[in-house]
C-alpha atoms as a PDB file:
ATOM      1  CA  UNK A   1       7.894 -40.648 -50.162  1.00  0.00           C
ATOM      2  CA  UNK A   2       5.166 -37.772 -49.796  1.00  0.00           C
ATOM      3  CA  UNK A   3       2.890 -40.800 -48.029  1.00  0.00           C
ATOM      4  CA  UNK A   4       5.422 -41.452 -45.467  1.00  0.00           C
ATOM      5  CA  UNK A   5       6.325 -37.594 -44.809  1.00  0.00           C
ATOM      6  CA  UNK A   6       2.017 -36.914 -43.853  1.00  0.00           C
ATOM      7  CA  UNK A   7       2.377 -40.116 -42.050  1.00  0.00           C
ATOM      8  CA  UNK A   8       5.097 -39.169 -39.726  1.00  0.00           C
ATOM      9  CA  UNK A   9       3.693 -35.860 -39.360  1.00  0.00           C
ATOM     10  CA  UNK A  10       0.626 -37.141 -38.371  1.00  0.00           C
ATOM     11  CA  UNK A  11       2.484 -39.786 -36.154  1.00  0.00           C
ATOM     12  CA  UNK A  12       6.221 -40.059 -35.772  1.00  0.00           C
ATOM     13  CA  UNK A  13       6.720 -43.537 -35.323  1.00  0.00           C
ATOM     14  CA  UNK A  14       3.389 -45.021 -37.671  1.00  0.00           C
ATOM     15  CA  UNK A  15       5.541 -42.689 -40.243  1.00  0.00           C
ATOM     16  CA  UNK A  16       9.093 -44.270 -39.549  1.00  0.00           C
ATOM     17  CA  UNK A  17       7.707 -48.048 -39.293  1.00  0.00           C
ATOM     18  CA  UNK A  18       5.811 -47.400 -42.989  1.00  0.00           C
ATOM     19  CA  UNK A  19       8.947 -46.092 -44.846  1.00  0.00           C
ATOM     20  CA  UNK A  20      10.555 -48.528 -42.998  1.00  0.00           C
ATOM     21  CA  UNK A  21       8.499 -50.924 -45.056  1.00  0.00           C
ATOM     22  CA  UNK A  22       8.267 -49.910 -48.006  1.00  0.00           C
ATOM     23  CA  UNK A  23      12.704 -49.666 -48.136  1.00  0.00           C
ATOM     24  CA  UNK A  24      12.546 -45.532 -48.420  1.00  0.00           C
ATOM     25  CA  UNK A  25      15.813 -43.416 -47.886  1.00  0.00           C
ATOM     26  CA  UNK A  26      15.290 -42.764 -43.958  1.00  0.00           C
ATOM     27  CA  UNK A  27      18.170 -39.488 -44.462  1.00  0.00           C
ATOM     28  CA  UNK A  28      15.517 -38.023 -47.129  1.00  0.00           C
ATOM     29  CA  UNK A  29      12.223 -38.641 -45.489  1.00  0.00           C
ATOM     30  CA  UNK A  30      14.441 -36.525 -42.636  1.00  0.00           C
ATOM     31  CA  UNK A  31      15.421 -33.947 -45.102  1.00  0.00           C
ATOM     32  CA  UNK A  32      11.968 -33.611 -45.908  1.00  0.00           C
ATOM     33  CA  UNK A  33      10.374 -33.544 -42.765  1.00  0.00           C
ATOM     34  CA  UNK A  34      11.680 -29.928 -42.389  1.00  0.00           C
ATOM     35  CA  UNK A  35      10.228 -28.484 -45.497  1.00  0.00           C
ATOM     36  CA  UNK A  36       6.653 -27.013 -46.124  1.00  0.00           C
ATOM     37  CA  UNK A  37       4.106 -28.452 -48.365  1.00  0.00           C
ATOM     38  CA  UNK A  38       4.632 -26.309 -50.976  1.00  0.00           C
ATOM     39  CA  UNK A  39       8.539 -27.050 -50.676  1.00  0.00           C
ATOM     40  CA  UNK A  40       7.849 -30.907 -49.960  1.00  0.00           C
ATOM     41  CA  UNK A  41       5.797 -30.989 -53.811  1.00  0.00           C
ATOM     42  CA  UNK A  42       8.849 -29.469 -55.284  1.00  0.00           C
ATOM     43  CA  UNK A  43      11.134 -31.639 -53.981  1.00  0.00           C
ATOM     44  CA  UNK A  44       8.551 -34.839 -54.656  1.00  0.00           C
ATOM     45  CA  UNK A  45       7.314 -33.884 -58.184  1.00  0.00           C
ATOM     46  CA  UNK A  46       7.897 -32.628 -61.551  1.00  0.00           C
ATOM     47  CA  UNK A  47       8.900 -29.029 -61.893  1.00  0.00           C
ATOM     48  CA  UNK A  48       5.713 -26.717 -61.446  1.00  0.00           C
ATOM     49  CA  UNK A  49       3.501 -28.744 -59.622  1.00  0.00           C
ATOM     50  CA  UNK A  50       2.911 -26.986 -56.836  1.00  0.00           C
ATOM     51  CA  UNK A  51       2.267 -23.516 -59.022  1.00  0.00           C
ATOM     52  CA  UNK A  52      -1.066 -25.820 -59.643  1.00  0.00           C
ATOM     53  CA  UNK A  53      -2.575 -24.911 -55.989  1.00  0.00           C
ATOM     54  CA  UNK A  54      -4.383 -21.570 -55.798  1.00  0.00           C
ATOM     55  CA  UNK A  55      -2.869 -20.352 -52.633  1.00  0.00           C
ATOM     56  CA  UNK A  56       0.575 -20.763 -54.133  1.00  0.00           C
ATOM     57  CA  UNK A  57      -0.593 -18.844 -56.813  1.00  0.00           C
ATOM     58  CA  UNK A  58      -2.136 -16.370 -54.881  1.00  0.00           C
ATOM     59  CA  UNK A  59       1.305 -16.011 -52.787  1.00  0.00           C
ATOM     60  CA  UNK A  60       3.381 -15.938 -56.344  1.00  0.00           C
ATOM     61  CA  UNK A  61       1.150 -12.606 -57.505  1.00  0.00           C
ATOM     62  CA  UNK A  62       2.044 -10.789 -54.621  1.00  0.00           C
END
């Protein structure tokens, strides 16, 4: 699901024709086309992976 969210970001319909493909929930790739990266590996992962990025860190500290 992350794939197909960087895809359509980097082009809209390349993005919608691969999760198209590969069967994927077209209302949650849309769901998580509004989210940032940070949000979008919370809401892809386990629970604490994006505390593993130093800028998130960083921003937590603060």
């Amino acid at each position: 699901m992350r794939q197909a969210y960087h895809f359509h970001k980097a082009d809209s319909e390349y993005g919608e024709k691969a999760a198209q493909a590969l069967e994927l929930d077209p209302g949650k790739l849309n769901m998580l086309l509004g989210l940032s990266l940070d949000e979008l590996f919370e809401a892809t992962t386990g629970e604490g992976y994006g505390r593993a990025f130093p800028a998130k860190k960083a921003a937590e500290q603060k």
